[in-house]
Protein backbone atom coordinates (compact mmCIF):
# COMPACT_ATOMS: atom_id res chain seq x y z
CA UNK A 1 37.09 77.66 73.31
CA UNK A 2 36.09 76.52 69.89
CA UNK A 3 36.88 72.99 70.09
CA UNK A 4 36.76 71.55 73.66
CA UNK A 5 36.46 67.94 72.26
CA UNK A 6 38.85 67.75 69.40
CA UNK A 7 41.52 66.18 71.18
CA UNK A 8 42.20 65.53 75.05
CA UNK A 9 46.13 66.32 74.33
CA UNK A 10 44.79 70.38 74.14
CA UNK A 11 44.04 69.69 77.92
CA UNK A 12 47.31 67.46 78.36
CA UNK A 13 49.56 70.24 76.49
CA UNK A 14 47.60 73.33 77.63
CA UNK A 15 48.33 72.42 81.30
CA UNK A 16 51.91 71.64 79.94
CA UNK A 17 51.88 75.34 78.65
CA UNK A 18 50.35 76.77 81.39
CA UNK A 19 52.49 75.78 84.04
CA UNK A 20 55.24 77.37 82.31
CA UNK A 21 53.61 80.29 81.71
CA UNK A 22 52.96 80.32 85.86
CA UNK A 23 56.58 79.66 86.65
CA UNK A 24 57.39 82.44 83.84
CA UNK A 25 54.79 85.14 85.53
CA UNK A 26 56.31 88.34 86.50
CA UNK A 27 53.52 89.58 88.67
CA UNK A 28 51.47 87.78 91.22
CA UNK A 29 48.35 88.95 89.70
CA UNK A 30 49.59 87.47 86.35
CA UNK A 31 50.15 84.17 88.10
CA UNK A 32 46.97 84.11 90.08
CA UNK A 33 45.37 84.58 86.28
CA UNK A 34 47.50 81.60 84.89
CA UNK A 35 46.20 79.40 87.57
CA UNK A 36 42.74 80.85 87.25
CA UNK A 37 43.00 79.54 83.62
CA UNK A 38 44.33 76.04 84.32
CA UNK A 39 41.64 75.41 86.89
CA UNK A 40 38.76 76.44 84.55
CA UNK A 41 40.65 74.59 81.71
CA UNK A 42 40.81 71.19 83.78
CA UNK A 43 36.63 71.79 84.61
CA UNK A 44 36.17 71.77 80.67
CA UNK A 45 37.91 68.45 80.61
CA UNK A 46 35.80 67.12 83.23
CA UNK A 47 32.79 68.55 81.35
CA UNK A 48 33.59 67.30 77.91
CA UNK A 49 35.75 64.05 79.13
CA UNK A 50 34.22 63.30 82.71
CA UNK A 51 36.65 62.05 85.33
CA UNK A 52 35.77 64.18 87.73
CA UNK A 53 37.19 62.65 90.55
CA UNK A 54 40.51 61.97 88.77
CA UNK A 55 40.88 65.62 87.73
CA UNK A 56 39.48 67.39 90.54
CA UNK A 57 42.30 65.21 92.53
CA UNK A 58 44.60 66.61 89.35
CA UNK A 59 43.80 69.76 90.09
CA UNK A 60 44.16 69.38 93.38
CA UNK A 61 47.68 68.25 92.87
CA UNK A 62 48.54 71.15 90.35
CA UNK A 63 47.66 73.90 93.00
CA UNK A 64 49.59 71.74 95.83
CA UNK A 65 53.02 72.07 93.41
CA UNK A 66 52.57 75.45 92.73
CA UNK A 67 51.45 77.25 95.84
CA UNK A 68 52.62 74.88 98.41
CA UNK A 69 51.54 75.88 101.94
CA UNK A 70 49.86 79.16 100.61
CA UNK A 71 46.97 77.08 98.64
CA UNK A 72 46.69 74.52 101.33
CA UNK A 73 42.83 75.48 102.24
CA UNK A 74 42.15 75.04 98.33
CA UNK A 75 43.94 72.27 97.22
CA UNK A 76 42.62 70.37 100.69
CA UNK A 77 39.49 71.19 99.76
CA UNK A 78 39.55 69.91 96.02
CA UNK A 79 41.14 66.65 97.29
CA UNK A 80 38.19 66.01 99.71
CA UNK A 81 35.81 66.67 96.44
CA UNK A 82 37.46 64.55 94.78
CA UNK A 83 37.41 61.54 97.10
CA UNK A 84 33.71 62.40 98.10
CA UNK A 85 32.63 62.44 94.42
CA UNK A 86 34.33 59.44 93.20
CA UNK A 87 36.93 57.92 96.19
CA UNK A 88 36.37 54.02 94.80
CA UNK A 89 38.23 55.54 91.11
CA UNK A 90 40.36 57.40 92.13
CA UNK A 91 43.82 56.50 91.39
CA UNK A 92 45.27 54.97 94.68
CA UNK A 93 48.50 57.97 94.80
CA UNK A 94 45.65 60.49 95.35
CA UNK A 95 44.37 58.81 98.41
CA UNK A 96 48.04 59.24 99.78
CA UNK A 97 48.12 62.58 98.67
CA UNK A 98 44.66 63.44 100.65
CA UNK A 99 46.19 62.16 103.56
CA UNK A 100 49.29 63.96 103.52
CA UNK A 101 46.47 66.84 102.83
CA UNK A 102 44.25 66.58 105.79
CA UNK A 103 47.15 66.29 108.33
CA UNK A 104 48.88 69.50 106.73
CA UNK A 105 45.37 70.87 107.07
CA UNK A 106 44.91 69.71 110.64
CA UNK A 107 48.48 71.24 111.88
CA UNK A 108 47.53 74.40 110.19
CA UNK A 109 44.89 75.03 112.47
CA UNK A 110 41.73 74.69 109.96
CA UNK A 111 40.61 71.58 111.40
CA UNK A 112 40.33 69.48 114.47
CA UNK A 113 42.57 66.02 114.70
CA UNK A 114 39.18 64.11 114.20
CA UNK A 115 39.63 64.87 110.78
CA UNK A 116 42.30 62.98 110.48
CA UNK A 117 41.14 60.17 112.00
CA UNK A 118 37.52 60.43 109.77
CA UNK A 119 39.80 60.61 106.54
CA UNK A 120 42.09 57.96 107.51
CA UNK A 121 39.68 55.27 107.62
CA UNK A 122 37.81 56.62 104.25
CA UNK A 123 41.88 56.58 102.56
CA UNK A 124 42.62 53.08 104.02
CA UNK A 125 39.19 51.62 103.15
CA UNK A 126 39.21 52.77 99.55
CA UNK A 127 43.63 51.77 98.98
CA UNK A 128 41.89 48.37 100.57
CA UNK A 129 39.61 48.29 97.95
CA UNK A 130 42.08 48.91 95.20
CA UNK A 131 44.26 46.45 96.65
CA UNK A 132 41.86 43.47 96.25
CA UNK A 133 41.04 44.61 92.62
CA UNK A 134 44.43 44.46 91.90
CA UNK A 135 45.30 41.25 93.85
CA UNK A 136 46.35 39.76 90.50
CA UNK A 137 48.88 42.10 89.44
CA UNK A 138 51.51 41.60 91.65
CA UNK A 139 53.46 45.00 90.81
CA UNK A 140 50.36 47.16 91.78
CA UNK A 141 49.62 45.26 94.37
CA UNK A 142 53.01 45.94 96.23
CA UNK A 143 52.40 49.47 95.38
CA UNK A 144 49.58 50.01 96.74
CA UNK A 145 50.64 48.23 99.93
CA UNK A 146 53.72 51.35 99.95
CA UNK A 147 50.70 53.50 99.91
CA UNK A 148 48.94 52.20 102.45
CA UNK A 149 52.12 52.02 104.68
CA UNK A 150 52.71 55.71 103.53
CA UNK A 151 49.06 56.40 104.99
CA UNK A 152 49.64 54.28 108.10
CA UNK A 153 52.62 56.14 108.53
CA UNK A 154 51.64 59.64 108.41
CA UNK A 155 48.44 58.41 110.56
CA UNK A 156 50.55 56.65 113.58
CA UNK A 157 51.00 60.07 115.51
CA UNK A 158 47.23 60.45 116.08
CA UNK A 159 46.87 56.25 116.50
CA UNK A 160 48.21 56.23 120.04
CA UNK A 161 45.64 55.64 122.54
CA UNK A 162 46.63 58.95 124.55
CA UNK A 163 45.63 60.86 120.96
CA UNK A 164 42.58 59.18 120.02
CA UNK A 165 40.87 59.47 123.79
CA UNK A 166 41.88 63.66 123.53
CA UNK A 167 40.65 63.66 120.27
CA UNK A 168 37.06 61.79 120.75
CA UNK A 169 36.85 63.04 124.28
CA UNK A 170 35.61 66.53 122.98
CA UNK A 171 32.72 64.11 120.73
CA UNK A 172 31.75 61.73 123.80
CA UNK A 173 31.21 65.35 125.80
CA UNK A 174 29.71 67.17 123.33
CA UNK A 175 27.13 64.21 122.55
């Protein structure tokens, strides 16, 4: 509160900290307060430090370890921010991790398959972008090609022909 800028190891240590405090919480309101804090703790960093795609997707990430299915509406949500507000920096593991977010979103019921269709081609344009800046580096570049596999992947059940005509049927109709 004092010093928000001193050093960005208070927001590498306090989320440290925090997360066993959360594990350590004997009450659910307790917890809910913990998390409360880490979320407001990673906007300071983005205020004071920027990266605010990078720790949106963070916190994103955070909320996905430690609610699991029960924060899948928010932690969906803070992934799409985070690729809206700044998809082209984000680190290419957070693009698989949106991915993996939409379709647990989609099978939940929130959204339509469309979705994950729409967010498929914005994840495998931008890991196609990081590939080709890291065409050089030969160890990131295989990496990211496991990521976009992972993405193709988890995408292939909604790529079959049957899937996509259901799934754009109810736009071509509708339009």
């Amino acid at each position: 509160a004092n010093c928000p800028k001193q050093s960005k190891n208070l927001y590498i240590n306090g989320a440290n900290i925090l997360k066993v405090m959360i594990a350590n919480a004997k009450t659910e309101e307790e917890k809910k307060a913990y998390i409360d804090e880490m979320m407001a703790m990673y906007d300071t960093r983005i205020a004071k430090y920027g990266e605010a795609a990078k720790y949106t997707a963070k916190k994103a990430n955070e909320l996905e370890e430690i609610l699991k299915e029960d924060g899948l509406q928010q932690y969906y949500a803070l992934y799409s921010e985070a690729v809206r507000i700044g998809g082209d920096d984000l680190e290419a593991a957070y693009l698989v991790k949106y991915m993996e977010a939409t379709i647990n979103y989609v099978r939940a019921g929130y959204a339509e398959p469309t979705l994950v269709v729409d967010n498929y081609d914005i994840a495998s344009d931008l890991l196609e972008d990081e590939l080709q800046k890291n065409a050089a580096d030969s160890v990131k570049a295989a990496t990211i090609r496991g990521y976009i596999a992972g993405v193709e992947a988890a995408f292939s059940p909604y790529a079959t022909c049957d899937q996509l005509v259901e799934i754009y049927s109810k736009k071509f109709e509708a339009a």
